[in-house]
Protein backbone atom coordinates (compact mmCIF):
# COMPACT_ATOMS: atom_id res chain seq x y z
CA UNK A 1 134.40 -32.16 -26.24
CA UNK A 2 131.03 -33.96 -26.64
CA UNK A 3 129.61 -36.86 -26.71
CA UNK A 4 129.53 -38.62 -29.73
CA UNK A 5 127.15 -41.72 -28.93
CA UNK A 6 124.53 -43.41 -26.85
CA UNK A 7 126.64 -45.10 -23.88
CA UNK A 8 124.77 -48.49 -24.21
CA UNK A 9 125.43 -48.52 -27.92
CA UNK A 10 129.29 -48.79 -26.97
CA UNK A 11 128.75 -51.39 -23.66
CA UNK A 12 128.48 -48.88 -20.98
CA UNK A 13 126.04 -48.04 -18.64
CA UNK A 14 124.81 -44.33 -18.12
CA UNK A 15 123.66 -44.59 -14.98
CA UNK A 16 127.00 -45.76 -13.68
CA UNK A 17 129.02 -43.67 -15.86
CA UNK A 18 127.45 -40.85 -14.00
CA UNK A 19 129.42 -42.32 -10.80
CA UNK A 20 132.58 -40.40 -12.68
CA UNK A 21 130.67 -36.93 -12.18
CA UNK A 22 129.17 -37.32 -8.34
CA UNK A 23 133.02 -38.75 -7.61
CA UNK A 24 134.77 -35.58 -9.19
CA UNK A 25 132.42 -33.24 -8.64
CA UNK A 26 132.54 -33.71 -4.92
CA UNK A 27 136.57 -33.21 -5.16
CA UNK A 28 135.55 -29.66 -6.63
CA UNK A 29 132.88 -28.97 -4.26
CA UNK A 30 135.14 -29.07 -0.97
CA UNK A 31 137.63 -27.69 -2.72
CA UNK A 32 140.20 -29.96 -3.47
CA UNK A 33 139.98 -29.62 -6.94
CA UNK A 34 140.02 -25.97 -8.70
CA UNK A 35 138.19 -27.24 -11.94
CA UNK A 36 138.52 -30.86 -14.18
CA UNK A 37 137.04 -32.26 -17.42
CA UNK A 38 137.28 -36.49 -17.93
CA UNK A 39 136.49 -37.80 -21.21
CA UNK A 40 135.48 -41.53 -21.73
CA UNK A 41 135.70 -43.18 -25.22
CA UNK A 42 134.81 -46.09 -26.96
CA UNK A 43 135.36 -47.68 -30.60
CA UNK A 44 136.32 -44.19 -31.64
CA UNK A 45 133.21 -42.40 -30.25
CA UNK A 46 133.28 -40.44 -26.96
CA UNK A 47 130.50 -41.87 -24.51
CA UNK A 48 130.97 -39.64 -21.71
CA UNK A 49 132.15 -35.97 -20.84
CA UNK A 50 132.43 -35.07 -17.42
CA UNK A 51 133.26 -31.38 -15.70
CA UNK A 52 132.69 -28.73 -12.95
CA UNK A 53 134.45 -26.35 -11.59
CA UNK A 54 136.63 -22.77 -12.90
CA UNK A 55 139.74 -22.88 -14.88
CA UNK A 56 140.33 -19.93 -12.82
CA UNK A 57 138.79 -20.11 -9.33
CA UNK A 58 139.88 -16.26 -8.62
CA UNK A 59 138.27 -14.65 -11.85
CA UNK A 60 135.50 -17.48 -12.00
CA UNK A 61 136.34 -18.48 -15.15
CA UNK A 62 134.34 -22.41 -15.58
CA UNK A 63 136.19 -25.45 -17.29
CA UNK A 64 134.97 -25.33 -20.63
CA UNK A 65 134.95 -27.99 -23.46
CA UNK A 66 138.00 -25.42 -25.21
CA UNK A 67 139.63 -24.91 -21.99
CA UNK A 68 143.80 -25.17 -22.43
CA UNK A 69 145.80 -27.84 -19.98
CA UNK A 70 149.26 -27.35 -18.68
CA UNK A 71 149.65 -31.68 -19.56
CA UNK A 72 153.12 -31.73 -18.53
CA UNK A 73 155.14 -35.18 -18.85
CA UNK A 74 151.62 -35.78 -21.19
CA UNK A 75 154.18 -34.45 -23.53
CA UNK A 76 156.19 -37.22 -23.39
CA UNK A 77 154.22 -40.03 -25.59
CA UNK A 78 154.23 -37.15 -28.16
CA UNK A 79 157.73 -36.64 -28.24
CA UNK A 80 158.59 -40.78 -28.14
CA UNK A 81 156.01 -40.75 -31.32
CA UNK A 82 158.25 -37.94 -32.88
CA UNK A 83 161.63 -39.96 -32.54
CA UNK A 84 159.80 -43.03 -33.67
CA UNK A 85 158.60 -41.42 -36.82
CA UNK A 86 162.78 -40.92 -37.28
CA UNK A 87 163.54 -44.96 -36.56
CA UNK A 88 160.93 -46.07 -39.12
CA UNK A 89 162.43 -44.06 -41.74
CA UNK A 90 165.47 -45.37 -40.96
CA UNK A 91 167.24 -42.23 -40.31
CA UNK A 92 168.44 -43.89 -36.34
CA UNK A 93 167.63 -47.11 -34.56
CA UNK A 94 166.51 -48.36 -31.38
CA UNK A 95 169.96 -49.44 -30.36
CA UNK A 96 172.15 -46.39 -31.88
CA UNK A 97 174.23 -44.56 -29.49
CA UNK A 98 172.92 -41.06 -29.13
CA UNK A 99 176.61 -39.57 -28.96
CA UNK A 100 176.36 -39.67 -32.49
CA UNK A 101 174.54 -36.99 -32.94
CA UNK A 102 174.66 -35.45 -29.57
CA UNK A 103 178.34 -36.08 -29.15
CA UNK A 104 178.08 -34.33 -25.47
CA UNK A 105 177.31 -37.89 -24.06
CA UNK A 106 180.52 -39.39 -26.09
CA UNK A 107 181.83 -40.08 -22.73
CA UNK A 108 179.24 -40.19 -19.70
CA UNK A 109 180.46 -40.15 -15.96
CA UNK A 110 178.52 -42.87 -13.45
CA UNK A 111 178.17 -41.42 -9.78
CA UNK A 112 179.33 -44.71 -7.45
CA UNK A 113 179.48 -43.22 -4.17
CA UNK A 114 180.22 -39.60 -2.13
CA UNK A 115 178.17 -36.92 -1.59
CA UNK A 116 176.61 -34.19 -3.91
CA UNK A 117 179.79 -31.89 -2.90
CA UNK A 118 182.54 -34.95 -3.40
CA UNK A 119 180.78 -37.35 -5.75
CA UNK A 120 182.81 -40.05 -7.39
CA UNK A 121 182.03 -41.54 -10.35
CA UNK A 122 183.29 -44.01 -12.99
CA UNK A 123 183.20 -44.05 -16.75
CA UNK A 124 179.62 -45.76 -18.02
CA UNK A 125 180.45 -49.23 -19.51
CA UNK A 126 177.20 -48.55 -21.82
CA UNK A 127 176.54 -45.94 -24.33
CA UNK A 128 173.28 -44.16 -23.69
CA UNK A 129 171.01 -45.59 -26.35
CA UNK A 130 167.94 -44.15 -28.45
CA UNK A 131 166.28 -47.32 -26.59
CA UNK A 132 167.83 -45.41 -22.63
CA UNK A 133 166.10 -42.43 -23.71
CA UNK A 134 162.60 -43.96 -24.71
CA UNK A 135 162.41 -46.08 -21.75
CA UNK A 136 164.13 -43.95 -19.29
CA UNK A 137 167.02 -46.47 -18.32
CA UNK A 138 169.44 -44.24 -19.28
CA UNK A 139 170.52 -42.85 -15.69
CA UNK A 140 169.55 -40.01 -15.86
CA UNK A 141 167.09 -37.90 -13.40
CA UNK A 142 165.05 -34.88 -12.23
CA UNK A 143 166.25 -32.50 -9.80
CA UNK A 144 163.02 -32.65 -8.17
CA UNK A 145 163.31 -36.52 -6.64
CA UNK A 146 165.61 -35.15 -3.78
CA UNK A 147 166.02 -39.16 -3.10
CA UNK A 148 169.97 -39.29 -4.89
CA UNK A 149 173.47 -36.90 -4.51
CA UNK A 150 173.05 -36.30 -8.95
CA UNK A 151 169.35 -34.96 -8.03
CA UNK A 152 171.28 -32.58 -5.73
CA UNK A 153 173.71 -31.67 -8.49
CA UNK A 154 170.67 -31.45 -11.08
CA UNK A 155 169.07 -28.72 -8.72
CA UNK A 156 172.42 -27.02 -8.18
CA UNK A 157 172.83 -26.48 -11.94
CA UNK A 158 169.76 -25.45 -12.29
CA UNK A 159 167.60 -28.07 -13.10
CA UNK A 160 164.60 -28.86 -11.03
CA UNK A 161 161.05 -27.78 -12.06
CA UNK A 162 163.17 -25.95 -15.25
CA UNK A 163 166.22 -25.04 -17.23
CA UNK A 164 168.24 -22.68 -16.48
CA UNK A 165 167.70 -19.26 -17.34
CA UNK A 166 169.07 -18.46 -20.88
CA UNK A 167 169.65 -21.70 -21.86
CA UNK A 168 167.80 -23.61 -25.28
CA UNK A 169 167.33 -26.70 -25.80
CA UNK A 170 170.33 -27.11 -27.26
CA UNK A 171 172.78 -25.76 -24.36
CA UNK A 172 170.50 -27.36 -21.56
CA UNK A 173 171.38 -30.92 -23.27
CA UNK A 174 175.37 -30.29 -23.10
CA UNK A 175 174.85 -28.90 -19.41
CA UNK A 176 173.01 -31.98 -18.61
CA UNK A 177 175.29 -34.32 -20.19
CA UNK A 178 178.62 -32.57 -17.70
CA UNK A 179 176.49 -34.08 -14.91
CA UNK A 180 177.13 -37.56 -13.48
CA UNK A 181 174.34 -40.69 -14.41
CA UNK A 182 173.00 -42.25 -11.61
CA UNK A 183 173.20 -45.43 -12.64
CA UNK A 184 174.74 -47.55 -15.79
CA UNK A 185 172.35 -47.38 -18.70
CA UNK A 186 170.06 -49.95 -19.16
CA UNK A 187 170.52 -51.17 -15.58
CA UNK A 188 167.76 -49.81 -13.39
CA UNK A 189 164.71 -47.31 -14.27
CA UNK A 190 164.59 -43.68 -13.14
CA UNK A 191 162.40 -41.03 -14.53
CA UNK A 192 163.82 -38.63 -15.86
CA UNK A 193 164.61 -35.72 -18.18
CA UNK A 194 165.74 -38.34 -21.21
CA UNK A 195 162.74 -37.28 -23.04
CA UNK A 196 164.29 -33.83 -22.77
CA UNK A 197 167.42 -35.23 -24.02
CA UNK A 198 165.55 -37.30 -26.75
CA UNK A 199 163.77 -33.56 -27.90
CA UNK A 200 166.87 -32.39 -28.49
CA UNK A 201 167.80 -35.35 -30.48
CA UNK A 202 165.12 -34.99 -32.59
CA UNK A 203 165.80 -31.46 -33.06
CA UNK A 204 169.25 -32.41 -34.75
CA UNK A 205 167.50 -35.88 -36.67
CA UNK A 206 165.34 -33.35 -37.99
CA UNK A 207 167.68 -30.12 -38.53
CA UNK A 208 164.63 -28.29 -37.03
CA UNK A 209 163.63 -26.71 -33.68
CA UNK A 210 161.56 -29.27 -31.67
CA UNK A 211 158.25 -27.26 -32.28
CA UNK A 212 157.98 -27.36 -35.42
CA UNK A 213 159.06 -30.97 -35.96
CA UNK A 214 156.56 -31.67 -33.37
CA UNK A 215 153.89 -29.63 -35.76
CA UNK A 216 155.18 -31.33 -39.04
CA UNK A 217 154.96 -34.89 -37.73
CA UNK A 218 152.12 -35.34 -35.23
CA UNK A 219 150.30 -31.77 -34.78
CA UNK A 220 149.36 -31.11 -38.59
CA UNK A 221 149.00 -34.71 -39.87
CA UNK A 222 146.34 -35.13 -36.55
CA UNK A 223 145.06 -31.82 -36.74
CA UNK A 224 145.74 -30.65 -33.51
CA UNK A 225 145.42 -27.32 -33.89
CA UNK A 226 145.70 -26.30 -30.19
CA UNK A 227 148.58 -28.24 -28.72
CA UNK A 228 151.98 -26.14 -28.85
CA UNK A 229 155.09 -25.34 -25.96
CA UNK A 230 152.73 -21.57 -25.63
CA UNK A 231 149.12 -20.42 -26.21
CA UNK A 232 148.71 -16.58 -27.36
CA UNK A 233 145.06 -17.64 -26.36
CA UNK A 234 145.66 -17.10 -22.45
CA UNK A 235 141.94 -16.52 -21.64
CA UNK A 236 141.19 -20.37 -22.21
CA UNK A 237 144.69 -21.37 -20.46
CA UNK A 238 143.46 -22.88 -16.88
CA UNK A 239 145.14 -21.09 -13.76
CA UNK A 240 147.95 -23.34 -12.40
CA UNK A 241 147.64 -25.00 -8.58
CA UNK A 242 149.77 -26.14 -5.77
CA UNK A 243 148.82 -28.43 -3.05
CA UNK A 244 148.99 -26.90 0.07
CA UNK A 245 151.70 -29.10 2.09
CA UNK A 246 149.20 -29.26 5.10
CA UNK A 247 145.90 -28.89 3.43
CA UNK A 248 146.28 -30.48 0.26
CA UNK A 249 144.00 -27.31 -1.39
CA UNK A 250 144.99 -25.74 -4.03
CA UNK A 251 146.68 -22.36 -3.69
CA UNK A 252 147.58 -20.48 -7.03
CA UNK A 253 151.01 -20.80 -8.35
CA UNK A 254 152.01 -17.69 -10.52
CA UNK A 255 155.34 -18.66 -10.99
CA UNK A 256 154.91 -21.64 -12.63
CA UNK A 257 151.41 -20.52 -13.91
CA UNK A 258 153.52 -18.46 -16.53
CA UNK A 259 153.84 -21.67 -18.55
CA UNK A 260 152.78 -21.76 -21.21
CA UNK A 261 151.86 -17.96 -21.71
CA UNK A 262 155.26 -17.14 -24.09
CA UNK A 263 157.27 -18.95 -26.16
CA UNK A 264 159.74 -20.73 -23.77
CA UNK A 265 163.55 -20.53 -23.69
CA UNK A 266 164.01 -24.00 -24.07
CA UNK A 267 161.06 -26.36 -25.58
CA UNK A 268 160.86 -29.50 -23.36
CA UNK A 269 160.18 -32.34 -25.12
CA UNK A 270 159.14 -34.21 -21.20
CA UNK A 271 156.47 -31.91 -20.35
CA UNK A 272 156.56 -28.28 -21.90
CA UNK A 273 152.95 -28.74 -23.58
CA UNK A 274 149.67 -26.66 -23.26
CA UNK A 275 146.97 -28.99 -25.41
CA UNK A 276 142.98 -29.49 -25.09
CA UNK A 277 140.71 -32.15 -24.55
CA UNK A 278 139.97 -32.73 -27.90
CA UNK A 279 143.38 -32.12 -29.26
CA UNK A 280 144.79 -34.77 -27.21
CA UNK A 281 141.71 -37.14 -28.12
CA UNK A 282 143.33 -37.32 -31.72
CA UNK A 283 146.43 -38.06 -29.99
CA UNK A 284 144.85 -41.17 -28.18
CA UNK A 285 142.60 -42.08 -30.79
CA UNK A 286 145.65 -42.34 -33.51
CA UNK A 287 147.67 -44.90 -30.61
CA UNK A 288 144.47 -46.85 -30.54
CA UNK A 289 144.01 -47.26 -34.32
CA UNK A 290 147.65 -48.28 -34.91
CA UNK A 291 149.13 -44.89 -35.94
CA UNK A 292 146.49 -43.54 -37.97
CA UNK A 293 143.62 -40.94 -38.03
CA UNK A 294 141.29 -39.97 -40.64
CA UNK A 295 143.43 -40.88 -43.19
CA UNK A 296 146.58 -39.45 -41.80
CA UNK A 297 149.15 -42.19 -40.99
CA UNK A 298 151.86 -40.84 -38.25
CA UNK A 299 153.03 -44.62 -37.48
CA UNK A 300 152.56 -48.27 -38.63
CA UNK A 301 150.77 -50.68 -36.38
CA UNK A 302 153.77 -52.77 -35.49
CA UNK A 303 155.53 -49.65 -34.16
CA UNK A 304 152.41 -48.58 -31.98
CA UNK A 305 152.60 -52.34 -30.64
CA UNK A 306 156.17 -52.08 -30.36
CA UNK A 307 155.85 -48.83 -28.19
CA UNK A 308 153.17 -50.39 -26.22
CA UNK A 309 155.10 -53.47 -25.09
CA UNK A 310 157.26 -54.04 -21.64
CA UNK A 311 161.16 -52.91 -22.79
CA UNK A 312 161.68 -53.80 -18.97
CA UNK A 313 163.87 -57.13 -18.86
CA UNK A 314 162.45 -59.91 -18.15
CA UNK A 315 159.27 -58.21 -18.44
CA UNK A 316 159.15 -57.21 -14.80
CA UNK A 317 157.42 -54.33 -13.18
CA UNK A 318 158.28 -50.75 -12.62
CA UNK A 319 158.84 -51.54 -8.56
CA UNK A 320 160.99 -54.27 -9.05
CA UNK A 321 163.29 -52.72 -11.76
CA UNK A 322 162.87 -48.91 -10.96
CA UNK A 323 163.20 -46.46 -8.68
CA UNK A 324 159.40 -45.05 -7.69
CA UNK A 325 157.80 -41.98 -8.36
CA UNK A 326 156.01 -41.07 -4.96
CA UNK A 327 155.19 -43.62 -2.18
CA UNK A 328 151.44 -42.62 -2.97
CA UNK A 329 152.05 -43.79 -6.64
CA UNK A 330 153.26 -47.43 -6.54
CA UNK A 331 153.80 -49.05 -10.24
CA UNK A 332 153.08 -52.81 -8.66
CA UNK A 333 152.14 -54.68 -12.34
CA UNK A 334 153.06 -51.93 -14.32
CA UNK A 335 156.15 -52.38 -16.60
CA UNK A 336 157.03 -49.28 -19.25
CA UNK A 337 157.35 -49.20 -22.93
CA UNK A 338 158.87 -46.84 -25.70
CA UNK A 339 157.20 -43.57 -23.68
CA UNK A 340 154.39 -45.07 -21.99
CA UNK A 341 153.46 -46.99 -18.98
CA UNK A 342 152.48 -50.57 -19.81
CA UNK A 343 149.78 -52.67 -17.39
CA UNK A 344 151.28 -55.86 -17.30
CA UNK A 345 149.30 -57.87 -14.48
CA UNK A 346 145.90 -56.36 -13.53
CA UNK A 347 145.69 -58.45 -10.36
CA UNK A 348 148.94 -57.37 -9.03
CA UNK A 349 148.00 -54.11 -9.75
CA UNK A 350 144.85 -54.19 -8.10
CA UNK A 351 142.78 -52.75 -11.05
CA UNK A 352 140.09 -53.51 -13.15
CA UNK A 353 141.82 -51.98 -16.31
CA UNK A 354 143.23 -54.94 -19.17
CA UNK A 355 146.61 -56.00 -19.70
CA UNK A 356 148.34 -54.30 -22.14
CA UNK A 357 146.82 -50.50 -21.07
CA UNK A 358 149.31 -48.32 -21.87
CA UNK A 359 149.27 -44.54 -20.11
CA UNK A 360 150.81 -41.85 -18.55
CA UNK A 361 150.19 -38.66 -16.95
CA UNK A 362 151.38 -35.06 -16.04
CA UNK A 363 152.36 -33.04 -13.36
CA UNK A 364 149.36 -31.10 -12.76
CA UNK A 365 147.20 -34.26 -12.35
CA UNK A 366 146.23 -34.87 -15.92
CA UNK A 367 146.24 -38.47 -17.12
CA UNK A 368 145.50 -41.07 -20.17
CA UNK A 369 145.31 -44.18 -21.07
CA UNK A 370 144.38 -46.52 -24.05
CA UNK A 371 143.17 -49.72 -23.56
CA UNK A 372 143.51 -51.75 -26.90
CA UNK A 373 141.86 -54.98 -25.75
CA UNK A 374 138.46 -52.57 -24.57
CA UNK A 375 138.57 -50.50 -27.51
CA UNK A 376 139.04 -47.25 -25.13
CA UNK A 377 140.74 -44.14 -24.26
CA UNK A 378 139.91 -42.42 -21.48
CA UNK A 379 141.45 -38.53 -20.17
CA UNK A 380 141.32 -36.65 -16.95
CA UNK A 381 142.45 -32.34 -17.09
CA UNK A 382 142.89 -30.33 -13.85
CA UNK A 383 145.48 -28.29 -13.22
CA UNK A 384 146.87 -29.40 -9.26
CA UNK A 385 150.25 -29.84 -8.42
CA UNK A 386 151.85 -32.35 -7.59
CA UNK A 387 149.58 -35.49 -9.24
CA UNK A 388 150.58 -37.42 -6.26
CA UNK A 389 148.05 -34.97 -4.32
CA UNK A 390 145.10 -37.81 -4.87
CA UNK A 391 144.77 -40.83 -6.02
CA UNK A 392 142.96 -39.52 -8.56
CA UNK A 393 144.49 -41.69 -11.41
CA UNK A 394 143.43 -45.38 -9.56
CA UNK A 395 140.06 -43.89 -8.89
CA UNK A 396 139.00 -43.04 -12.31
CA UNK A 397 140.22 -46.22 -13.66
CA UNK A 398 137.64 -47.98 -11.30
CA UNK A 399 135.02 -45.51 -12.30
CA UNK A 400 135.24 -45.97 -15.51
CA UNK A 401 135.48 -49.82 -15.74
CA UNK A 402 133.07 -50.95 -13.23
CA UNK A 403 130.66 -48.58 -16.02
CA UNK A 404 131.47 -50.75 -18.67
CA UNK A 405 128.99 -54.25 -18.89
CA UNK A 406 128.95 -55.29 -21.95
């Protein structure tokens, strides 16, 4: 990535763009940080590229413009801009019942009470919907919340940071849909593996394997050349971090820092990308233009809109309807759309981003957001798990606005 324009010729000051360097560099520096690259744009130019640091602290690899990013539940928009490309050809709808082509969740089971070893459940008085899956109200979960008895049985099947071993797509989706819902869809908000679920849906929409309707639909129209579930490329791949639980520095993860490096058992659809920084630029810069790029149309304005808009009833916030993330990441203002966080009040928020922002982030600390009403996208890449490490996230948001004075 590099930048494109003269900040003041897009309303932001250098000087105080330069904030987002000293900030981040200094998380580097003592070492909370392995590596990161931020990129700042505005009406379609990029304005600012910030990095320092190694991809790979123990080889001294640096972060380089090229450098490849585990982006994690960055996957997600992708895959919600897959399944839309399916509802505006008419092929499913918003409200269809997914048992119609996943007929696995014909009958789901609702946990009500018990424990993880005795739960009981009753039958869901709501089909899952297309609409469940893209807003994650559909009840399911993620073995790794360890707040609820179903995340207990998702990690005793198998299913925490993963599938199960020798499982697709395909098989991972029936074993998912034997476990109980942890809620009634459309009832409460839980994140969750239904973007997984909603992969595999578009694997059978599309009578293709999630990759390459993935490549056919938003990769080659966009020309993201780089983004795929593996990278044969491994030199440019960043090294993967943990948090130290005491610490909070980074210690290298091999286990999971095999992502990425082979093609994967089962292609996740909620987070089983490896992308760039400019790659995922295209991605942000179609959103912003209303489903287009250089002439390539992936969606039509009123479904980027659409997408972009609180689903949440009553167009309440995520604390109010859901159930949070991480104590350190409270979603005060921020409602959800059709695979995206949605700002909804700035003030209750406490940010200086605009209403309407729509964003979301990975695992590993990565994050995005597009604000229409600003004319700007902005991305952050490390590689540091979990992203509830640092508040990261809040702090670049303030960087970067308190920058922009026009």
């Amino acid at each position: 990535m590099n930048v494109e324009t003269d900040p003041s010729s897009a309303g932001f000051d250098a000087d105080r763009l330069k904030r987002i360097d000293r900030h981040f560099d200094a998380y580097v520096d003592d070492g909370r940080l392995p590596g990161y690259l931020a990129v700042v744009s505005r009406h379609g130019r990029v304005v600012h590229v910030a990095s320092h640091g190694k991809r790979d602290v123990e080889s001294g690899a640096p972060v380089e413009p090229d450098t490849l990013w585990r982006i994690f539940s960055m996957t997600k928009p992708i895959t919600s801009v897959a399944a839309m490309t399916f509802v505006e050809e008419g092929v499913i709808d918003l409200n269809d019942p997914i048992s119609r082509w996943l007929p696995e969740f014909e009958a789901p089971q609702v946990y009500t009470k018990g424990s993880a070893l005795s739960p009981v459940t009753v039958a869901a008085t709501e089909p899952i919907r297309l609409w469940h899956l893209l807003t994650h109200t559909s009840g399911l979960t993620y073995g790794f919340h360890h707040t609820h008895p179903v995340d207990t049985l998702y990690r005793a099947a198998g299913f925490e940071w993963g599938t199960p071993p020798g499982m697709d797509l395909a098989a991972s989706t029936r074993a998912l849909a034997a476990l109980p819902l942890v809620f009634q869809p459309g009832s409460e908000w839980n994140y969750s593996v239904s973007t997984d679920v909603l992969g595999r849906l578009v694997e059978v929409l599309a009578g293709k394997p999630l990759d390459e309707v993935l490549a056919d639909r938003v990769f080659g129209p966009l020309g993201m050349t780089d983004t795929g579930f593996w990278t044969e490329d491994t030199d440019r791949l960043a090294a993967l971090y943990v948090a130290h639980p005491r610490t909070k520095l980074p210690t290298r993860n091999e286990a999971f820092g095999s992502i990425g490096t082979t093609r994967p058992e089962s292609f996740s659809g909620g987070g089983g990308l490896v992308s760039t920084a400019a790659d995922y630029h295209r991605f942000t810069q179609m959103l912003l233009r209303g489903g287009a790029l250089d002439g390539a149309r992936v969606l039509s304005p009123r479904t980027v809109s659409l997408m972009a808009s609180n689903h949440l009833p009553g167009h309440v916030d995520l604390e109010a309807f859901g159930r949070p993330l991480f104590a350190e990441m409270p979603f005060d203002g921020f409602g959800f759309g059709l695979g995206f966080s949605v700002l909804e009040d700035p003030i209750k928020a406490k940010t200086l981003s605009s209403a309407g922002e729509y964003a979301w982030g990975g695992a590993a600390s990565t994050a995005f957001w597009v604000d229409p009403d600003e004319d700007l996208t902005v991305a952050f890449y490390t590689q540091l798990l979990p992203s509830s490490t640092h508040p990261i996230r809040q702090q670049l948001r303030q960087l970067v606005y308190q920058a922009l004075v026009d």
